[in-house]
Each structure stands twice: as C-alpha cells, then as structure tokens.
N, C-alpha and C. Protein backbone atom coordinates (compact mmCIF):
# COMPACT_ATOMS: atom_id res chain seq x y z
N UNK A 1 72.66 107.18 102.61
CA UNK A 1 73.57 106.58 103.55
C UNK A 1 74.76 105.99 102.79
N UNK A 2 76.00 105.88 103.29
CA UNK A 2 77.29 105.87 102.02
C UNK A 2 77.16 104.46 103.18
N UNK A 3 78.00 103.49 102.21
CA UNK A 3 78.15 102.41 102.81
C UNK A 3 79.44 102.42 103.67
N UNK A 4 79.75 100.76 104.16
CA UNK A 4 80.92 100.77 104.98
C UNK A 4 81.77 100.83 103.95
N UNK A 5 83.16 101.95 105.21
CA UNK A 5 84.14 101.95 103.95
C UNK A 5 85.42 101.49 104.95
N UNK A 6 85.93 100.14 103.97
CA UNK A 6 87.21 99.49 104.74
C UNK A 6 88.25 100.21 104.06
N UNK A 7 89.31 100.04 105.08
CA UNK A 7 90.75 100.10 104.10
C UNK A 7 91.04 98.72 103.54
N UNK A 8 91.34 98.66 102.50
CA UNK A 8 91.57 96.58 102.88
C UNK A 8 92.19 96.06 103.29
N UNK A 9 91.85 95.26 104.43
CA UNK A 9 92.83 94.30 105.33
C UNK A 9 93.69 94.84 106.01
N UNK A 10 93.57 96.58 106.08
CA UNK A 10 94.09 97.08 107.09
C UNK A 10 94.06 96.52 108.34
N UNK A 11 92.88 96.33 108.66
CA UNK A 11 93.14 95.48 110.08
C UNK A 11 94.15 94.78 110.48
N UNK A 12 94.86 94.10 109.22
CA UNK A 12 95.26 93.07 110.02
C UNK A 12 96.41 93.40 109.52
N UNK A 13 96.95 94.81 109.32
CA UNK A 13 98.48 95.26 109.40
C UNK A 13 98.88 95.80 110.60
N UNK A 14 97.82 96.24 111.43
CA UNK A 14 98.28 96.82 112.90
C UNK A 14 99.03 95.64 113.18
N UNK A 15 98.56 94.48 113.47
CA UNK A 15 99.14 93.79 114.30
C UNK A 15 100.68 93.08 113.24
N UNK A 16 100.37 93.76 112.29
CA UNK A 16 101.85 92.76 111.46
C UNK A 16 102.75 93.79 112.07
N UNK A 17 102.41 95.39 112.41
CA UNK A 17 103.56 96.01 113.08
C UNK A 17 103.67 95.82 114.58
N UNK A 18 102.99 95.11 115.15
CA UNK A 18 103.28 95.37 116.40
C UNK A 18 104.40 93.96 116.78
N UNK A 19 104.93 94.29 117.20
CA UNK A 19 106.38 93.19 117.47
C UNK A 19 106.20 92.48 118.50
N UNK A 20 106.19 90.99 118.73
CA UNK A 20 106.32 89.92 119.41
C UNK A 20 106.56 90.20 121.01
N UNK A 21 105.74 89.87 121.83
CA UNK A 21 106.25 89.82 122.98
C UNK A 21 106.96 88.26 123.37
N UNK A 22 107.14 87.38 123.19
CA UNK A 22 108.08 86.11 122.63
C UNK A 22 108.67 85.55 122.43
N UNK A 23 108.66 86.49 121.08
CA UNK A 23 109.59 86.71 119.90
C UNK A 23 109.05 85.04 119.02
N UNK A 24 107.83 84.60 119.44
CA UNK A 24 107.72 83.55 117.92
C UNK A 24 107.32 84.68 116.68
N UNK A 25 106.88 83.96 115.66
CA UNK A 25 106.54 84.56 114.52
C UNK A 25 105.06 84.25 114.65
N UNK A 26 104.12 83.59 115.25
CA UNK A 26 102.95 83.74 115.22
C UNK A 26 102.33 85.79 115.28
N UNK A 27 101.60 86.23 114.80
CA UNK A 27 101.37 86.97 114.99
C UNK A 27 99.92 87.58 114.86
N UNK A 28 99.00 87.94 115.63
CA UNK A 28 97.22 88.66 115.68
C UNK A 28 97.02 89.21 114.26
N UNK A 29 96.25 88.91 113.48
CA UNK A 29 95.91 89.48 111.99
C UNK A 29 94.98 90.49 112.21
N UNK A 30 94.46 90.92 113.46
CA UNK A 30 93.92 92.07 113.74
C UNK A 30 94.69 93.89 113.20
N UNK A 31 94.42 94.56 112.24
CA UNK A 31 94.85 95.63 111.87
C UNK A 31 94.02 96.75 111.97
N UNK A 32 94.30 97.85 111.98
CA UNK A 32 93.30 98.76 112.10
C UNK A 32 92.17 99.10 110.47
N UNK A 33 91.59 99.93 110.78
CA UNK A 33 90.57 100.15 109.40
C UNK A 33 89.61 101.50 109.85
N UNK A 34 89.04 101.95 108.79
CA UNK A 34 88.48 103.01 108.49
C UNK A 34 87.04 102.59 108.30
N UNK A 35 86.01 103.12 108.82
CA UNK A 35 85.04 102.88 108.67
C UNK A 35 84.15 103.84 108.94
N UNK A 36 82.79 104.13 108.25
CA UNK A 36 82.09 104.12 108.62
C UNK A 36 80.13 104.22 109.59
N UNK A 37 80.37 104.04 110.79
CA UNK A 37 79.13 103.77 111.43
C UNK A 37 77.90 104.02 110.34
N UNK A 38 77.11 103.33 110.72
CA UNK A 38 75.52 103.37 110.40
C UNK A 38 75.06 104.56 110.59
N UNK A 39 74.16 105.50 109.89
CA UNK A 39 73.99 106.56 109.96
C UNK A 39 74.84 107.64 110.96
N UNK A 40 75.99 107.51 110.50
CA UNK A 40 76.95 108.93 111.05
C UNK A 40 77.33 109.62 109.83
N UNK A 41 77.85 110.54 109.36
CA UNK A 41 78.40 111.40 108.63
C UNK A 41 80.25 111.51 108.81
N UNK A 42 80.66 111.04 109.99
CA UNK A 42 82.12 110.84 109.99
C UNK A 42 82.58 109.42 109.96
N UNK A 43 83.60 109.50 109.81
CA UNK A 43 84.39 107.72 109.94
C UNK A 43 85.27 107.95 111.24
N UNK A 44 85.63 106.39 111.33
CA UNK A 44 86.27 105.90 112.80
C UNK A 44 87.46 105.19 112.14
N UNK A 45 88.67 105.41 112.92
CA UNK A 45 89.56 104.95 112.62
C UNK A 45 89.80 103.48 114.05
N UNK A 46 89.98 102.41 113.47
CA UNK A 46 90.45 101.26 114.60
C UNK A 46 91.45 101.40 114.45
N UNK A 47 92.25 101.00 115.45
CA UNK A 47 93.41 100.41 115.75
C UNK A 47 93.70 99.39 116.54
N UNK A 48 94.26 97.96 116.72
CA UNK A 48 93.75 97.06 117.35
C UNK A 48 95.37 96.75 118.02
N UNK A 49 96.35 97.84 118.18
CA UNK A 49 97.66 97.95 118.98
C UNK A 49 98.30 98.56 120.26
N UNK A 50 97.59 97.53 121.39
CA UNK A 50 98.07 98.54 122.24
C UNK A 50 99.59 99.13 122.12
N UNK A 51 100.02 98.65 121.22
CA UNK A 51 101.18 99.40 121.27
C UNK A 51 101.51 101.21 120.60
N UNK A 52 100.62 100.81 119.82
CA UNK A 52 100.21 102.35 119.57
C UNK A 52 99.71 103.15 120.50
N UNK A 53 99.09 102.55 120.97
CA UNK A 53 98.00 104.02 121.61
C UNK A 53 99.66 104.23 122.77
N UNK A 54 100.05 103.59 123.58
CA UNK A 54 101.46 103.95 124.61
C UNK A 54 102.43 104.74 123.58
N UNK A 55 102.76 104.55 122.05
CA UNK A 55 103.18 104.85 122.06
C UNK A 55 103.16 106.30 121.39
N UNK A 56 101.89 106.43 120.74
CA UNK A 56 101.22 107.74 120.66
C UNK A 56 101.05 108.94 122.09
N UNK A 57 100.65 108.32 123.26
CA UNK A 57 100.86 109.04 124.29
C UNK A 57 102.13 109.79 124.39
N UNK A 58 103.79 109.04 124.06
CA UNK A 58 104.47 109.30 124.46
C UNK A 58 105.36 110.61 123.34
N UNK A 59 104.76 109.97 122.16
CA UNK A 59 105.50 111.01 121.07
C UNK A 59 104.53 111.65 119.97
N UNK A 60 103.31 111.45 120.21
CA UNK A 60 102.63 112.23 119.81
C UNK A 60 102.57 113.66 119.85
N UNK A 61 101.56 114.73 119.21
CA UNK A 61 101.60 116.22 119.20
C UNK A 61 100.04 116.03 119.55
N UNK A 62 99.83 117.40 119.90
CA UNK A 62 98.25 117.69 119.74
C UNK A 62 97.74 118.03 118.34
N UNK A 63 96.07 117.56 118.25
CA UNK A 63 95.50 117.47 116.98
C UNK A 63 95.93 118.90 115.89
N UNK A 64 95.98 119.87 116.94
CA UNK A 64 96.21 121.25 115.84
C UNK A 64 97.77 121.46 115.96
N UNK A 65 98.61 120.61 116.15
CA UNK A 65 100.21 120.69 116.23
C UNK A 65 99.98 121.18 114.19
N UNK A 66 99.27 120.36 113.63
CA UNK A 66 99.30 120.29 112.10
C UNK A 66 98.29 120.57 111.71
N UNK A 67 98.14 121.19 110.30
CA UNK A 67 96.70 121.67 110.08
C UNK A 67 96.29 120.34 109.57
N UNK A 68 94.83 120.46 109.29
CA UNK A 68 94.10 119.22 108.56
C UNK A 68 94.81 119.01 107.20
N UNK A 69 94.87 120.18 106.41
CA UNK A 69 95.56 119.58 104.90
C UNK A 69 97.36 118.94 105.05
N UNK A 70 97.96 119.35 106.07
CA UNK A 70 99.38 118.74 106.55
C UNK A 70 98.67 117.21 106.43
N UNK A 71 98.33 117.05 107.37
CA UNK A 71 97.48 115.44 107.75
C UNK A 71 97.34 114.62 106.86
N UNK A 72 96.35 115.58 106.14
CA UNK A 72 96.13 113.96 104.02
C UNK A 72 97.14 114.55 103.28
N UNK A 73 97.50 115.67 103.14
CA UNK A 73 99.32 115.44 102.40
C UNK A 73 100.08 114.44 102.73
N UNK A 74 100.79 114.36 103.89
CA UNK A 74 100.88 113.70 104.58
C UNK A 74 100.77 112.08 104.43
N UNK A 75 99.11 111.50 104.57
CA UNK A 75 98.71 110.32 104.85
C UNK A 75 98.92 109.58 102.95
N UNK A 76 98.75 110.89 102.42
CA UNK A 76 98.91 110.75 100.81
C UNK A 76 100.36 110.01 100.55
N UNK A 77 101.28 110.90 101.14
CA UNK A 77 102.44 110.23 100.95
C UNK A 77 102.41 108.44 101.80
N UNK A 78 102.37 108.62 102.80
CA UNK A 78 102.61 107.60 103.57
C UNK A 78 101.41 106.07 102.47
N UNK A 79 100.59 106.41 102.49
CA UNK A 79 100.01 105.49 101.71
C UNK A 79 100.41 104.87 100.41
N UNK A 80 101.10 106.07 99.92
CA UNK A 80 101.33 105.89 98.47
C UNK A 80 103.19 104.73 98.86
N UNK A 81 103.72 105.45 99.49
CA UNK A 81 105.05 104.40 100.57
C UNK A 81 104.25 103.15 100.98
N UNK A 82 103.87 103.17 101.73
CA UNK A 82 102.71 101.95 101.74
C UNK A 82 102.74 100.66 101.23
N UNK A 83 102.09 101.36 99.72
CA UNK A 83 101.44 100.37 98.81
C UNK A 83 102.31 99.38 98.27
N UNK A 84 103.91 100.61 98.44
CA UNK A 84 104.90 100.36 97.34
C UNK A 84 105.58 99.17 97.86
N UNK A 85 105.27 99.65 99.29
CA UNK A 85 106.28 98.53 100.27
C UNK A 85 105.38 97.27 100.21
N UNK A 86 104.44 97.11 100.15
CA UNK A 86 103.50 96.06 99.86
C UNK A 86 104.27 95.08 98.25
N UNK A 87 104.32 95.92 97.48
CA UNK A 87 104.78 95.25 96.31
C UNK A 87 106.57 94.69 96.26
N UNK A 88 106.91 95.03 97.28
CA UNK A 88 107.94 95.33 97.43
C UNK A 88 108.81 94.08 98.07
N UNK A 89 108.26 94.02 99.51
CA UNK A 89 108.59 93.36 100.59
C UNK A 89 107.62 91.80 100.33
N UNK A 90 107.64 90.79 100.78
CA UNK A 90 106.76 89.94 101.37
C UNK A 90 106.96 88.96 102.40
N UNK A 91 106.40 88.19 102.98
CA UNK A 91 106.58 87.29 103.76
C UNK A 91 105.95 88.47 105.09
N UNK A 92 107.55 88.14 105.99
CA UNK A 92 106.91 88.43 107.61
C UNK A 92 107.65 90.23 107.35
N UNK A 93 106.93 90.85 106.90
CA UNK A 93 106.87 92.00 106.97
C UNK A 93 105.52 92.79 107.35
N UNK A 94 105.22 93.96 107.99
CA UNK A 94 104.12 94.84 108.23
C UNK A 94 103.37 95.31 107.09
N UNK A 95 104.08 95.46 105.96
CA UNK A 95 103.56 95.46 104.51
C UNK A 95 102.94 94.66 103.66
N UNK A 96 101.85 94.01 104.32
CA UNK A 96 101.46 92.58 103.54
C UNK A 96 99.92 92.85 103.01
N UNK A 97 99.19 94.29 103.03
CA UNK A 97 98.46 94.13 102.08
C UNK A 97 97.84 95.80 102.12
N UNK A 98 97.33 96.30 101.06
CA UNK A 98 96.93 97.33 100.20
C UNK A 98 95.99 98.26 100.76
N UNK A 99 96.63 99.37 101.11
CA UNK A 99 95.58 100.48 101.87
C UNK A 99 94.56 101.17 100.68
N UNK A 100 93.66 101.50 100.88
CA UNK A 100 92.28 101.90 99.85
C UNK A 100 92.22 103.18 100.71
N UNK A 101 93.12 104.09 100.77
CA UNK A 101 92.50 105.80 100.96
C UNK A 101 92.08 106.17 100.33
N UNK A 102 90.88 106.75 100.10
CA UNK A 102 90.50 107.16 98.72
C UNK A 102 90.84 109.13 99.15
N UNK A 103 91.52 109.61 98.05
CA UNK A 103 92.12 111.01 98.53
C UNK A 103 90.89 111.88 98.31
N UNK A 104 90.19 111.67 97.84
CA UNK A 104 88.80 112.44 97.34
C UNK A 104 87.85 112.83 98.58
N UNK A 105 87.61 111.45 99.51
CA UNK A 105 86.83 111.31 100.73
C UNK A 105 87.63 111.85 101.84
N UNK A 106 86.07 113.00 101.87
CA UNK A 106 86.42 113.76 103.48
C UNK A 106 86.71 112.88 104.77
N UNK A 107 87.17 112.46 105.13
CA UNK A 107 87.76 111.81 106.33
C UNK A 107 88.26 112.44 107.39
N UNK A 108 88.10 113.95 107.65
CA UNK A 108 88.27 114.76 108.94
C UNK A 108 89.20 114.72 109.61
N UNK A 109 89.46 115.52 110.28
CA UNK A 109 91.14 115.62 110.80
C UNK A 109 91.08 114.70 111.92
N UNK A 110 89.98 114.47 112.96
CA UNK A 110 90.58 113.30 113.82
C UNK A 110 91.18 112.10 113.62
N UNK A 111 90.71 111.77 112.39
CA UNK A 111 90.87 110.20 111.45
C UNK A 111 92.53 110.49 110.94
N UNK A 112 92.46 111.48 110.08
CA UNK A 112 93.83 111.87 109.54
C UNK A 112 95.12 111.61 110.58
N UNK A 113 94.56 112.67 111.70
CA UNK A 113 95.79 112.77 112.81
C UNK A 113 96.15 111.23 113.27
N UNK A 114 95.29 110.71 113.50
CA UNK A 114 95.19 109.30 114.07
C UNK A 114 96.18 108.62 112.99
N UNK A 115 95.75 108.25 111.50
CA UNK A 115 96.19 107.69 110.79
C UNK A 115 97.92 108.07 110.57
N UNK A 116 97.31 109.42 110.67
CA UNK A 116 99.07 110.17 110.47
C UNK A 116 100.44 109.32 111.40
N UNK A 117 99.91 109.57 112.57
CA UNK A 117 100.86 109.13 114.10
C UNK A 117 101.00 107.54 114.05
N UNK A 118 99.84 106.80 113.25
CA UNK A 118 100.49 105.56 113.17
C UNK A 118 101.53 105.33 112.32
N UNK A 119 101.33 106.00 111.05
CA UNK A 119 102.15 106.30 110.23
C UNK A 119 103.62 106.24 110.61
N UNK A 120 103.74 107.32 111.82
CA UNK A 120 105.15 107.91 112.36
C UNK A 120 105.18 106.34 113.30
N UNK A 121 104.30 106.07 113.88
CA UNK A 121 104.93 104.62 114.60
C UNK A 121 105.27 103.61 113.65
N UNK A 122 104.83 103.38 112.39
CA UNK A 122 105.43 102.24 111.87
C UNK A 122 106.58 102.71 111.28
N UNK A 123 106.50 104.33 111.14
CA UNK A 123 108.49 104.72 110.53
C UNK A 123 109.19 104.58 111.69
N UNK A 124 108.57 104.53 112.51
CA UNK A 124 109.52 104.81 113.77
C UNK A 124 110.06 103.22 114.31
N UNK A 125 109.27 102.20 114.30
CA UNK A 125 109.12 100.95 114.62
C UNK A 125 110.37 100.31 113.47
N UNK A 126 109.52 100.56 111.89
CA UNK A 126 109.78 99.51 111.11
C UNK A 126 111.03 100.57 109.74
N UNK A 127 110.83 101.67 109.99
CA UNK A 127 111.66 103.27 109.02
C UNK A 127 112.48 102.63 108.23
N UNK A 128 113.80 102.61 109.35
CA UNK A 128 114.94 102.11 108.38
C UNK A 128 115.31 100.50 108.02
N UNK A 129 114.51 100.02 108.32
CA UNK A 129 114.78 98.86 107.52
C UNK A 129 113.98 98.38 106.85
N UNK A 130 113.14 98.87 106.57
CA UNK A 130 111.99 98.50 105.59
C UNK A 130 112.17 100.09 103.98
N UNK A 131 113.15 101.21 104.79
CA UNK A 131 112.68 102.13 103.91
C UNK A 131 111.61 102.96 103.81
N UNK A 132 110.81 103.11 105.02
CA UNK A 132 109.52 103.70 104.91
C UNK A 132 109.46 104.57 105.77
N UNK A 133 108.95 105.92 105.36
CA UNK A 133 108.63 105.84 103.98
C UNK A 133 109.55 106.54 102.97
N UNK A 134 109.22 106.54 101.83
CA UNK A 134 110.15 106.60 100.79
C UNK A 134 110.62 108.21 100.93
C-alpha cells in the first residue's frame, strides 16, 4: 500500500487564487492536493474553488482534447513556473508555497487534465501579472 501522497500545502493555494468576493485580504487557506485513498491504486485530485470548477465548465476541453503525455509535459512545466514563482513573489500572492509533483509517479490522465486546467485558470486569473507561467 503506497502511502498518502500530498502536494505540499497545495491546499491552501487554491484558495490564495481564488479572488475576494469583498475584496478584504482575509483569505480560506483551503488549496487543492493530490492524494491518495486507502487501498486504491489511483490518486484524487481536490480542489477546494468553486471558482474553478465554473470556470473549468466554461473554458475547459474534453479529457482526450490532449493526450495523457501533453498533460505531465505540460503540468512539468507549469510546476516547475510554479515553484519559481514561489521563490520569487511573497506576501499576498497565489504563489506562497511548493508543489511536490513527483514526475516519476503515475498519476493518470484524469488527475493530470484536472491539474492541467487549473493550471490554465491560475494563468488565466493571475498570467500576466505574476508572469506565469514562464
């Protein structure tokens, strides 16, 4: 049985991208993460934004729009943008702490696609003014 596998503190970057209904700076440290389940063989991707999932409905593709290796090419780059923006940026930015993809681990194309499209929502959300991704 492989243990739980987090991204770290992913969780609680979903919500550093999701933008204020407000507009205070308080913001949900809830982020998404990779995990997982107790005797399964696949992982689950969270996401804890409703703003994603609306806005995945709206500009999303279907799962085979891209093949699976597009997907972790792909999530490869975006992670590796990521990390950088993590070292990069601080304070009240969406970049405030360190994704653990490990590129080795099968993680299946539902997880990928998923991960991918958030990807495109935080370029799409946060792109040009943060630079991301590179």
């Amino acid at each position: 049985m492989k243990n739980l596998i987090y991204i770290s503190a992913f969780l609680l970057l979903v919500s550093a991208c999701s933008p204020s209904l407000n507009g205070s700076s308080s913001r949900d440290r809830t982020q998404p993460n990779i995990v997982q389940p107790e005797n399964e063989e696949e992982y689950e991707l969270l996401i804890f934004d409703n703003n994603f999932d609306r806005w995945l409905q709206t500009n999303g593709r279907p799962i085979n729009f891209y093949s699976p290796q597009y997907y972790e090419q792909k999530n490869r780059q975006y992670v590796a943008a990521w990390n950088d923006n993590v070292g990069r940026y601080s304070g009240n930015s969406p970049f405030e702490n360190i994704i653990n993809y490990d590129y080795s681990e099968k993680y299946g194309v539902e997880l990928n696609y998923q991960l991918f499209w958030y990807f495109k929502y935080v370029e799409d959300l946060y792109g040009r003014r943060y630079n991301f991704p590179v």
